[in-house]
PDB file of N, CA and C in Angstrom:
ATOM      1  N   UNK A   1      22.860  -5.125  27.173  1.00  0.00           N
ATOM      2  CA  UNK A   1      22.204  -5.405  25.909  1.00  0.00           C
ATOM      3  C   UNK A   1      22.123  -4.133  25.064  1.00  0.00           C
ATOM      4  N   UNK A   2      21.875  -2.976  26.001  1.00  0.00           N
ATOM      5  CA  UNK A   2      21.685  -1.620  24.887  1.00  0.00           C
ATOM      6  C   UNK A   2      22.804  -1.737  24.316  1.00  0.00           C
ATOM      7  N   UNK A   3      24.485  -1.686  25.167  1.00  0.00           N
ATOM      8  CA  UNK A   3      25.540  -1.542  24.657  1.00  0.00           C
ATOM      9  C   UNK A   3      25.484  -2.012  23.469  1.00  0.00           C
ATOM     10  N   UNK A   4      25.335  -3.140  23.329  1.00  0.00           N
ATOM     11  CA  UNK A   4      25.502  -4.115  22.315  1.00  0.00           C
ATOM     12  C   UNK A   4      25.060  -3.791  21.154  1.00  0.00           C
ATOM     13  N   UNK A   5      23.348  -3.745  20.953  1.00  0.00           N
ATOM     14  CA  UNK A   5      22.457  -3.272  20.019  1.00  0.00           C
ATOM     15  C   UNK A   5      23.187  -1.635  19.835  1.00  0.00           C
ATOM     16  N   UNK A   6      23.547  -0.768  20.441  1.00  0.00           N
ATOM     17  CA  UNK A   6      24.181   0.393  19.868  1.00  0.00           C
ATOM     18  C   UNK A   6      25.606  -0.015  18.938  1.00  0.00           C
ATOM     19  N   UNK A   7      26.441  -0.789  19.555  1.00  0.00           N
ATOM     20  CA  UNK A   7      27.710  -0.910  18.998  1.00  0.00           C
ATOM     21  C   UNK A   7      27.420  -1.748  17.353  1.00  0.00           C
ATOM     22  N   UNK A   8      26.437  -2.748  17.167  1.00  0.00           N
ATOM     23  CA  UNK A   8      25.572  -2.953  16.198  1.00  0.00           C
ATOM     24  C   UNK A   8      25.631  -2.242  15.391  1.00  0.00           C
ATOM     25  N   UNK A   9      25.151  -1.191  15.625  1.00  0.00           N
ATOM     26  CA  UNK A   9      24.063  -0.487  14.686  1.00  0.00           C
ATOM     27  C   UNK A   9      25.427   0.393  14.108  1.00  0.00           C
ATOM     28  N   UNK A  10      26.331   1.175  14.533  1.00  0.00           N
ATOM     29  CA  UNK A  10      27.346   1.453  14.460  1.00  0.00           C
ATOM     30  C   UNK A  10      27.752   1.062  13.498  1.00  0.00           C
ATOM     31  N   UNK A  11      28.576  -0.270  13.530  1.00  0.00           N
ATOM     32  CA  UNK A  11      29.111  -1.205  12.724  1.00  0.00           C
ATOM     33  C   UNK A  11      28.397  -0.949  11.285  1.00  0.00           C
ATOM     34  N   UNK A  12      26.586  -0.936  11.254  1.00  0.00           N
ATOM     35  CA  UNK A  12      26.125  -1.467   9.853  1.00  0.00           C
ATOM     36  C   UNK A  12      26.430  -0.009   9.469  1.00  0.00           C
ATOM     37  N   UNK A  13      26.606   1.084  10.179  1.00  0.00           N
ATOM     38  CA  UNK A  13      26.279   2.651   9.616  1.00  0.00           C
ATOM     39  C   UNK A  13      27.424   3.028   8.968  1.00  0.00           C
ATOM     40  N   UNK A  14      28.760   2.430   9.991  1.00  0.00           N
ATOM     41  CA  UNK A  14      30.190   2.679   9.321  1.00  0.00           C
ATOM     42  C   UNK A  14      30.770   1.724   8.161  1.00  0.00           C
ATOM     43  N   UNK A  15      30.051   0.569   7.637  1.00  0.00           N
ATOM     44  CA  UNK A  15      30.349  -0.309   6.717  1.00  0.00           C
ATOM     45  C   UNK A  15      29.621   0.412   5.641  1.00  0.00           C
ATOM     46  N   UNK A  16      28.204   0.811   6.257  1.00  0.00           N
ATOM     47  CA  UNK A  16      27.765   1.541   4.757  1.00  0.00           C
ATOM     48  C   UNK A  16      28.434   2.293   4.486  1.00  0.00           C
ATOM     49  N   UNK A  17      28.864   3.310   5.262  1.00  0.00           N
ATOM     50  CA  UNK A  17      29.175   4.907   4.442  1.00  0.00           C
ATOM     51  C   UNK A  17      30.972   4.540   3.692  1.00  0.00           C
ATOM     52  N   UNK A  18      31.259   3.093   3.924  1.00  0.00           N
ATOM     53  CA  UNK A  18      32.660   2.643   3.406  1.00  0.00           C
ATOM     54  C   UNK A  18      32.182   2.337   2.108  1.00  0.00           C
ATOM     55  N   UNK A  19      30.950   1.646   2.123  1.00  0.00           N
ATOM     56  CA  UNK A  19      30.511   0.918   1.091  1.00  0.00           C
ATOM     57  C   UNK A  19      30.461  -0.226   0.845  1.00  0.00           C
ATOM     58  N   UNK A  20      30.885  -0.915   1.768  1.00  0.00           N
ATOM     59  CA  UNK A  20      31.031  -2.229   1.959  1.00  0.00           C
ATOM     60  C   UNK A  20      29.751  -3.238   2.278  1.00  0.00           C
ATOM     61  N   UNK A  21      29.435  -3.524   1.187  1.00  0.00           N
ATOM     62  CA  UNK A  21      27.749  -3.941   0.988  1.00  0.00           C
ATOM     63  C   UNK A  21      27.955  -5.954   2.132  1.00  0.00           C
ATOM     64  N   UNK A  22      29.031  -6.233   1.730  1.00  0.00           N
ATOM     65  CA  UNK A  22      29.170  -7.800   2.255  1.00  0.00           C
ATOM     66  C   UNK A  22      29.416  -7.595   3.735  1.00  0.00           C
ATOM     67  N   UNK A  23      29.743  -6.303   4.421  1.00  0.00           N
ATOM     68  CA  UNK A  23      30.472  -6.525   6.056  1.00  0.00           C
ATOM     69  C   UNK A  23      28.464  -5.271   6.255  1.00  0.00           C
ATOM     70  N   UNK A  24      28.152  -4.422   5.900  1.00  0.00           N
ATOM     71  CA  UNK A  24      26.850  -4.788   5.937  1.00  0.00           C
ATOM     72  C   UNK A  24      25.523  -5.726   5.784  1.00  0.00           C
ATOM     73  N   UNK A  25      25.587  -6.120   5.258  1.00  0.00           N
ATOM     74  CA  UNK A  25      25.079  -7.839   5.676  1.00  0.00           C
ATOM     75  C   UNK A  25      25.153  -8.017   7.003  1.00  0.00           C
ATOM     76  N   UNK A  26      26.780  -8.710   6.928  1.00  0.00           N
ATOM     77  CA  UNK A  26      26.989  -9.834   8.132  1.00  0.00           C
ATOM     78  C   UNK A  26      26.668  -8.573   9.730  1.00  0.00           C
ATOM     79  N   UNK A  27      27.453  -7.163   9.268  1.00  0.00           N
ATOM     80  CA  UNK A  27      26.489  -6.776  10.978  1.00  0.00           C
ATOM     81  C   UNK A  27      25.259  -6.373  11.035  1.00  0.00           C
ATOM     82  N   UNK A  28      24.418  -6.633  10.002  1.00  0.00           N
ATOM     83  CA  UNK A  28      22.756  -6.295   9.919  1.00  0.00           C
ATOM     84  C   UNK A  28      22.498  -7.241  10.168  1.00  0.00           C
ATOM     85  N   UNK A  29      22.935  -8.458  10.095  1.00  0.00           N
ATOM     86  CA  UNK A  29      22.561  -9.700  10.258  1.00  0.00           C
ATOM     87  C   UNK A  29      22.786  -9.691  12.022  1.00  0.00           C
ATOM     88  N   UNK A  30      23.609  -9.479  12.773  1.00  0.00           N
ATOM     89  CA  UNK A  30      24.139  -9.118  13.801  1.00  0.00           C
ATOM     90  C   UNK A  30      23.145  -8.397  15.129  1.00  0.00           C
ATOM     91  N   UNK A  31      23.072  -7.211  13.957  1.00  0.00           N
ATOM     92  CA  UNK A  31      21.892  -6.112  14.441  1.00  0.00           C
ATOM     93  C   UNK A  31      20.536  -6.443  14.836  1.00  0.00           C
ATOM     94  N   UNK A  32      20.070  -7.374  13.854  1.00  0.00           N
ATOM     95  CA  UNK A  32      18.721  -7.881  13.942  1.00  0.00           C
ATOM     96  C   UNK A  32      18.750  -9.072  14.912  1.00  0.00           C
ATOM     97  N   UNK A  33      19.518  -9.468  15.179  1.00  0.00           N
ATOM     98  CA  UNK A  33      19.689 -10.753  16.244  1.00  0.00           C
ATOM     99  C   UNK A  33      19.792 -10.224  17.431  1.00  0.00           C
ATOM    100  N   UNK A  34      20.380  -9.240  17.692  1.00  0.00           N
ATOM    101  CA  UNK A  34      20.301  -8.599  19.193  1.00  0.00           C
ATOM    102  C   UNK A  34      19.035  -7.643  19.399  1.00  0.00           C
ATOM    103  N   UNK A  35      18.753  -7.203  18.243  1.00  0.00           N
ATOM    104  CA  UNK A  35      17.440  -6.425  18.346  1.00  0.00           C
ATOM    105  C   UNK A  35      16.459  -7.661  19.148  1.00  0.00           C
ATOM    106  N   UNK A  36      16.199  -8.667  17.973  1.00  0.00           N
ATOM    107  CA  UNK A  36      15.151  -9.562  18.178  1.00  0.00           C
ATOM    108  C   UNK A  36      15.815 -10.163  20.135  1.00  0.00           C
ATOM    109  N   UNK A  37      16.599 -10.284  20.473  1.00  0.00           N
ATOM    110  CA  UNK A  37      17.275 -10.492  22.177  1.00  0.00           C
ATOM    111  C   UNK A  37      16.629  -9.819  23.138  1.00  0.00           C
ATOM    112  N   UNK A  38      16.755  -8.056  22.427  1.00  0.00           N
ATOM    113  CA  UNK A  38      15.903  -7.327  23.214  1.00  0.00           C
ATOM    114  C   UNK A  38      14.484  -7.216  23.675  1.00  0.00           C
ATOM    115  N   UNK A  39      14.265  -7.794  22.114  1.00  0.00           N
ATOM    116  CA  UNK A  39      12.496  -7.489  22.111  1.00  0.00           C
ATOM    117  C   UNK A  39      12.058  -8.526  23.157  1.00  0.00           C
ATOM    118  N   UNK A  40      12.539  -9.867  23.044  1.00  0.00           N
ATOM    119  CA  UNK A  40      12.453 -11.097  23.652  1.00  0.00           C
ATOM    120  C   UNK A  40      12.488 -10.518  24.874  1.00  0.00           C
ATOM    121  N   UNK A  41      13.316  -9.985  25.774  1.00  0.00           N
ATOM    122  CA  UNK A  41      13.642 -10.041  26.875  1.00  0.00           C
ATOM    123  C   UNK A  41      12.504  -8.572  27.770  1.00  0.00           C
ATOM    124  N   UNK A  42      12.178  -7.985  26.401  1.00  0.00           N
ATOM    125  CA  UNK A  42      11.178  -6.903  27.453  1.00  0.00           C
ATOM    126  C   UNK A  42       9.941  -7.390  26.588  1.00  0.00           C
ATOM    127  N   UNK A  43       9.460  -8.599  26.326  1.00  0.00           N
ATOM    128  CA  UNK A  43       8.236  -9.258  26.308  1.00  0.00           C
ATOM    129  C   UNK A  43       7.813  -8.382  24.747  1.00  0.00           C
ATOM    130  N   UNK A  44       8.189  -8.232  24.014  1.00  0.00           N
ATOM    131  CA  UNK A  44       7.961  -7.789  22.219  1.00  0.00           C
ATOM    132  C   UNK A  44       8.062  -8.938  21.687  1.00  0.00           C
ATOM    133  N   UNK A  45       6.650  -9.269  21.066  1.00  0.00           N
ATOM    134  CA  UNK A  45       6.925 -10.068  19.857  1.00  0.00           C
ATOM    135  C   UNK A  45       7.508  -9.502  17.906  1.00  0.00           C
ATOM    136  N   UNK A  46       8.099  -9.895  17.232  1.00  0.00           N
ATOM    137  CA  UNK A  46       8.291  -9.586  16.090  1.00  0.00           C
ATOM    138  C   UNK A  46       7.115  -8.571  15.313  1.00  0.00           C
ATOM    139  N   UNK A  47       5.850  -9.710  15.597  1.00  0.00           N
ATOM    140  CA  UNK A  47       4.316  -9.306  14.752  1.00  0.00           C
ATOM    141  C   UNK A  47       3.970  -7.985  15.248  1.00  0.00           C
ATOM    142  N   UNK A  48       3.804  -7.706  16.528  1.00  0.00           N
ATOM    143  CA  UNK A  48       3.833  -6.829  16.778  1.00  0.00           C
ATOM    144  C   UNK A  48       4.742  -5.438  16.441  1.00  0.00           C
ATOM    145  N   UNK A  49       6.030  -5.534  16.325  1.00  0.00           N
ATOM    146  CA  UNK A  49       6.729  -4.498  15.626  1.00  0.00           C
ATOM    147  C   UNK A  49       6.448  -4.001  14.296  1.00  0.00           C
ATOM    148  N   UNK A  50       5.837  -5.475  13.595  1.00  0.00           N
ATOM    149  CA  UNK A  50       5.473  -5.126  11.951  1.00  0.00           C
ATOM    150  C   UNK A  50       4.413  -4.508  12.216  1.00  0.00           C
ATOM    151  N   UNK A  51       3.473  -4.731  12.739  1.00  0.00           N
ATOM    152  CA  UNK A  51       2.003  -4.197  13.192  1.00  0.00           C
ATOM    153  C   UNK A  51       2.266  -2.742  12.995  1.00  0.00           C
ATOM    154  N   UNK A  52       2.938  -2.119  14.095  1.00  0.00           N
ATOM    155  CA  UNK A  52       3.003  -1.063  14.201  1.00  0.00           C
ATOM    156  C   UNK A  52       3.688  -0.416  12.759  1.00  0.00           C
ATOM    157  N   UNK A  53       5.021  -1.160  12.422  1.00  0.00           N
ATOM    158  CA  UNK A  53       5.370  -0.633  11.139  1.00  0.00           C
ATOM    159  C   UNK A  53       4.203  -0.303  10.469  1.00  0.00           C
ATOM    160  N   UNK A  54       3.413  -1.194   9.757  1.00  0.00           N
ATOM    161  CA  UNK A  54       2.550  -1.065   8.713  1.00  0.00           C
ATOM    162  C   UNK A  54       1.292   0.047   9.486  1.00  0.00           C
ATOM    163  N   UNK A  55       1.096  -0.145  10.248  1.00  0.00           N
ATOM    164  CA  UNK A  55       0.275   1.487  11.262  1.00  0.00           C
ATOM    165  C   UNK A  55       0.807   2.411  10.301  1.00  0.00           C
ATOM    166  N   UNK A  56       1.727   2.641  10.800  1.00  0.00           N
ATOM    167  CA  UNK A  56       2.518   4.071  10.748  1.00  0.00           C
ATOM    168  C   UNK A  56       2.568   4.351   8.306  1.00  0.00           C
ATOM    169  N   UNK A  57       2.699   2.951   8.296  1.00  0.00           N
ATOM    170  CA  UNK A  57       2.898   3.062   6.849  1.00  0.00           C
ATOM    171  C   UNK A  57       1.645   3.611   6.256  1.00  0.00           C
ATOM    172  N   UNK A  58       0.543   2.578   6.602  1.00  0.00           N
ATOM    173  CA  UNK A  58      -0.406   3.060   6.294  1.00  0.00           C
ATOM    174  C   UNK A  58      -1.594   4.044   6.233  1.00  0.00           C
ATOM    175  N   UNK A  59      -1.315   4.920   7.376  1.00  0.00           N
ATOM    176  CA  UNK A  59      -1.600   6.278   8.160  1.00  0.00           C
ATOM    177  C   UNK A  59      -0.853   7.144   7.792  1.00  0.00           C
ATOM    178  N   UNK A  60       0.391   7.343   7.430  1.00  0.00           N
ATOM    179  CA  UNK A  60       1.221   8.271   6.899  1.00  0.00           C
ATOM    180  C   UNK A  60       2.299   8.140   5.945  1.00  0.00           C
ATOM    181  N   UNK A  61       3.039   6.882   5.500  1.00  0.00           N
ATOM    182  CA  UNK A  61       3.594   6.580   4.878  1.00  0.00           C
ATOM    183  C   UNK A  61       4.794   7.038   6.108  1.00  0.00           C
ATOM    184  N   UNK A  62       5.855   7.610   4.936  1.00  0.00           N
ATOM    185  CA  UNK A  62       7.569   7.551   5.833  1.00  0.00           C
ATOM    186  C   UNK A  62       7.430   9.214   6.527  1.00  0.00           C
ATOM    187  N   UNK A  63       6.229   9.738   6.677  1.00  0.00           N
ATOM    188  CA  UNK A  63       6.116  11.150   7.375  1.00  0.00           C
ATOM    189  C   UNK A  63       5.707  10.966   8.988  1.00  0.00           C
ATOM    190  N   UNK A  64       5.900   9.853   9.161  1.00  0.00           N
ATOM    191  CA  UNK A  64       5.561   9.606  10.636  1.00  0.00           C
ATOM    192  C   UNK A  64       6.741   9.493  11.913  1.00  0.00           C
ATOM    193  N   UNK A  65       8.224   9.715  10.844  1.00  0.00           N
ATOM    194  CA  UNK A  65       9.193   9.086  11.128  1.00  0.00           C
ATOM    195  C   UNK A  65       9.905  10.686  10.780  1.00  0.00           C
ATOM    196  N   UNK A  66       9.175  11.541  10.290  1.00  0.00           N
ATOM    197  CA  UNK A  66       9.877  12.844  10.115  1.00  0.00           C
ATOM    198  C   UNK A  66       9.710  13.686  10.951  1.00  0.00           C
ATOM    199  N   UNK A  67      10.554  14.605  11.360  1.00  0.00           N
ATOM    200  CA  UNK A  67      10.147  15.739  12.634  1.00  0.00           C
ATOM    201  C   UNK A  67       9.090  15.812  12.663  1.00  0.00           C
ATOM    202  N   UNK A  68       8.704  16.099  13.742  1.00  0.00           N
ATOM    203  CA  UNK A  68       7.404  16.463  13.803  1.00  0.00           C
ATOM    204  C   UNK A  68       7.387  18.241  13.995  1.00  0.00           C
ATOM    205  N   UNK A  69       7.607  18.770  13.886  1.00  0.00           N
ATOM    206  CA  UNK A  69       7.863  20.000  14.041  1.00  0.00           C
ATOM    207  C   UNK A  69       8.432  20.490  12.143  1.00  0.00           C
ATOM    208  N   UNK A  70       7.865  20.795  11.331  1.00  0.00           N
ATOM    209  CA  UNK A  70       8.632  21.504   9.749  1.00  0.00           C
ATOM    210  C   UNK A  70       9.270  22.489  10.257  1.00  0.00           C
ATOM    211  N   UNK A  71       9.620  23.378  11.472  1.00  0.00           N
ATOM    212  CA  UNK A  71      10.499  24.688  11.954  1.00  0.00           C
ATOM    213  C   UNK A  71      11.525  24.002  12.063  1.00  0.00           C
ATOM    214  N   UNK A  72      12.002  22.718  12.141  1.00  0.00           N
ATOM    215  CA  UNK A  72      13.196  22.228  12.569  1.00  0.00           C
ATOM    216  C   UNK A  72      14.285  21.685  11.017  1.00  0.00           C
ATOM    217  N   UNK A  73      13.222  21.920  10.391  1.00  0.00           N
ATOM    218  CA  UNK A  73      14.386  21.664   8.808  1.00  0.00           C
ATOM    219  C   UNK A  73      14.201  22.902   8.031  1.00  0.00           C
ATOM    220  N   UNK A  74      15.019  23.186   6.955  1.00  0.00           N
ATOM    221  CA  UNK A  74      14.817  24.357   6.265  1.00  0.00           C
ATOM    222  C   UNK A  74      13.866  24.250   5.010  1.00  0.00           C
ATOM    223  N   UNK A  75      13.404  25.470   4.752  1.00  0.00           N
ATOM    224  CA  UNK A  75      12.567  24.935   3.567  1.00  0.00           C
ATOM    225  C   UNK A  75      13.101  24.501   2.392  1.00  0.00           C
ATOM    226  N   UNK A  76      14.261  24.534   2.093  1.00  0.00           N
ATOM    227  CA  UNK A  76      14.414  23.725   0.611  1.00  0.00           C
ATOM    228  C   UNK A  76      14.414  22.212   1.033  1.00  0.00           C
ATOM    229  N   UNK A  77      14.799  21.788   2.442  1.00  0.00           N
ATOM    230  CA  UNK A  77      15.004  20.663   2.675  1.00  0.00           C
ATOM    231  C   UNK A  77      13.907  19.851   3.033  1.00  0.00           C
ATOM    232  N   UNK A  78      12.650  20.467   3.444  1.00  0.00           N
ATOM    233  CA  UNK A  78      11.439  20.414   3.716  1.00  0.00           C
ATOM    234  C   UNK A  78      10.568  20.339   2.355  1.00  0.00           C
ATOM    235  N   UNK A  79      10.755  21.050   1.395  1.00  0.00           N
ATOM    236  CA  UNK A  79      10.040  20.662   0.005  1.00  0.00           C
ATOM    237  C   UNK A  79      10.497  19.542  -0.394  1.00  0.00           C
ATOM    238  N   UNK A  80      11.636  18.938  -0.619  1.00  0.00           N
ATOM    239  CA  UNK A  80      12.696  18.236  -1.194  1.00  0.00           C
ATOM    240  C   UNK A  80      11.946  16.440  -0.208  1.00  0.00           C
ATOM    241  N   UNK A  81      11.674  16.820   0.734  1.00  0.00           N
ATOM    242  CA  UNK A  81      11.768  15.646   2.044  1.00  0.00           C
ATOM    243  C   UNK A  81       9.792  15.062   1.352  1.00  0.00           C
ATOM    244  N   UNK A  82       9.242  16.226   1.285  1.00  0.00           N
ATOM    245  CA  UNK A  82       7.674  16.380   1.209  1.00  0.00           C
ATOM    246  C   UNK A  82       7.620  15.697  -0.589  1.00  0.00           C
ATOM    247  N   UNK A  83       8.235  15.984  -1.579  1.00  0.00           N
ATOM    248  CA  UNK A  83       8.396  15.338  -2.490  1.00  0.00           C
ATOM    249  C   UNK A  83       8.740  13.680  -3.035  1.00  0.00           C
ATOM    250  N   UNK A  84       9.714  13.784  -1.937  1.00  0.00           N
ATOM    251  CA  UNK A  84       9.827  12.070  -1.764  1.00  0.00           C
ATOM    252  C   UNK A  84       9.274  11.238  -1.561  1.00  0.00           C
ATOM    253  N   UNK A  85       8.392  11.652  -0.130  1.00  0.00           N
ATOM    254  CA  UNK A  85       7.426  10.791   0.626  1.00  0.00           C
ATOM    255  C   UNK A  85       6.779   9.605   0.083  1.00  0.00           C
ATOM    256  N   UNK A  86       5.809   9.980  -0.751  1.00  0.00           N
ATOM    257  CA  UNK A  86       5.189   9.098  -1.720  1.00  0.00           C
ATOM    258  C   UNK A  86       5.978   7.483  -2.119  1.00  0.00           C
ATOM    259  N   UNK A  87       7.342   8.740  -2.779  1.00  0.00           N
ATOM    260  CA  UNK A  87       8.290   7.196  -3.555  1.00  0.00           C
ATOM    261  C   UNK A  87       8.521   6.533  -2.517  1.00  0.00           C
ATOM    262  N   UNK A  88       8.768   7.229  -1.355  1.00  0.00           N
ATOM    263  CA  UNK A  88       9.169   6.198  -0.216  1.00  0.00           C
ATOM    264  C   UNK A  88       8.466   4.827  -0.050  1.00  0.00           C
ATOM    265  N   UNK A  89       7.472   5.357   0.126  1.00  0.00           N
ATOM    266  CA  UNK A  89       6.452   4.624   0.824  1.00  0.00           C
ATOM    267  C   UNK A  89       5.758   3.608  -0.407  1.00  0.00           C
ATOM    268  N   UNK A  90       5.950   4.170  -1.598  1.00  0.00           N
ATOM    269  CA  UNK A  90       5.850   3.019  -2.802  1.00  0.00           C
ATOM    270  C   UNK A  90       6.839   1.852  -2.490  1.00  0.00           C
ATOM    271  N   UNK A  91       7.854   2.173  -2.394  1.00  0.00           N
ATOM    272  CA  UNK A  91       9.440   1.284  -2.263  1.00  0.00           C
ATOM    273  C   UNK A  91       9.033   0.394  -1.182  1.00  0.00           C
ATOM    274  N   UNK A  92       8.743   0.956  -0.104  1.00  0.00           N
ATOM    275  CA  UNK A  92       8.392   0.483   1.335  1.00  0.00           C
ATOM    276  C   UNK A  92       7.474  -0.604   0.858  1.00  0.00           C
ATOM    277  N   UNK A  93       6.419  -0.559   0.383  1.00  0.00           N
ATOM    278  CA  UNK A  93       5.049  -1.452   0.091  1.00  0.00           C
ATOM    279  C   UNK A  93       5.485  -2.435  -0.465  1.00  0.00           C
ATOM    280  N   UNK A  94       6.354  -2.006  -1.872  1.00  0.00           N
ATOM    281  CA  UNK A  94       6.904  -3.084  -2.794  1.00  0.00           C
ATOM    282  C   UNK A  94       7.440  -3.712  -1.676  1.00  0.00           C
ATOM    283  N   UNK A  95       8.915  -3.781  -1.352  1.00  0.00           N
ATOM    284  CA  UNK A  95       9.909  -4.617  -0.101  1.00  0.00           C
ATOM    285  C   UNK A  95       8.510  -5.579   0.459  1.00  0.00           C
ATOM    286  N   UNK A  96       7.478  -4.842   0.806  1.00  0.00           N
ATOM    287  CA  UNK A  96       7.018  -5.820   1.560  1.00  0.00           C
ATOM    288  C   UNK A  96       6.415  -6.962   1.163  1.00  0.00           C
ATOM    289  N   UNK A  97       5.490  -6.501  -0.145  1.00  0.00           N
ATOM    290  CA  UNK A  97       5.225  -7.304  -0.725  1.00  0.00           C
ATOM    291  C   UNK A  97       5.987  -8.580  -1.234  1.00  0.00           C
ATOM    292  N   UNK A  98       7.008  -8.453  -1.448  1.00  0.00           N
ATOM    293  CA  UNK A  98       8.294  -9.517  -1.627  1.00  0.00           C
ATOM    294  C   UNK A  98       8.675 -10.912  -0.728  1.00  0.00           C
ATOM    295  N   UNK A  99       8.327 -10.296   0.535  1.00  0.00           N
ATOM    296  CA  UNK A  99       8.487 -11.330   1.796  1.00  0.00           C
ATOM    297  C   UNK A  99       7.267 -12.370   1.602  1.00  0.00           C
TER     298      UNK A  99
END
């Protein structure tokens, strides 16, 4: 199953960076079906994954998901990352709100 969910994820990473917005879809569509296989099979419900998403959103926005260590990026890339945050996590809220 890991195989699988890795070779997945692959697929949606190398369709993006082609650009190919329609063969992203169909293996995100792919991706999320074996994800949701996994979760199933080591006892994860869905709600629970959002749960935690929105944790993490709401406690830190998209900085929870960033090194944890600032020695490990450089500082222009570290101001640049610390500037974003915010919009991120605006974008993030909106998306959700949508569902």
């Amino acid at each position: 199953m890991a195989k699988k969910l890795a070779e997945e994820a692959i697929e949606v990473v190398i369709d993006a960076v082609n650009g190919d917005s329609e063969a992203v879809i169909r293996e995100s569509a792919d991706l999320l079906y074996n994800l949701t296989v996994l979760w199933a099979s080591a006892g994860v419900r869905p709600e629970d994954v959002w749960r935690e998403m929105t944790r993490r959103e709401d406690m830190l926005g998209i900085a929870e998901k960033l090194p944890k260590s600032q020695m490990k990026l450089p500082k222009v890339a570290s101001s640049r990352v610390a500037a974003r945050r915010p919009i991120v996590a605006l974008e993030s809220r909106t998306a959700r709100k949508r569902h």
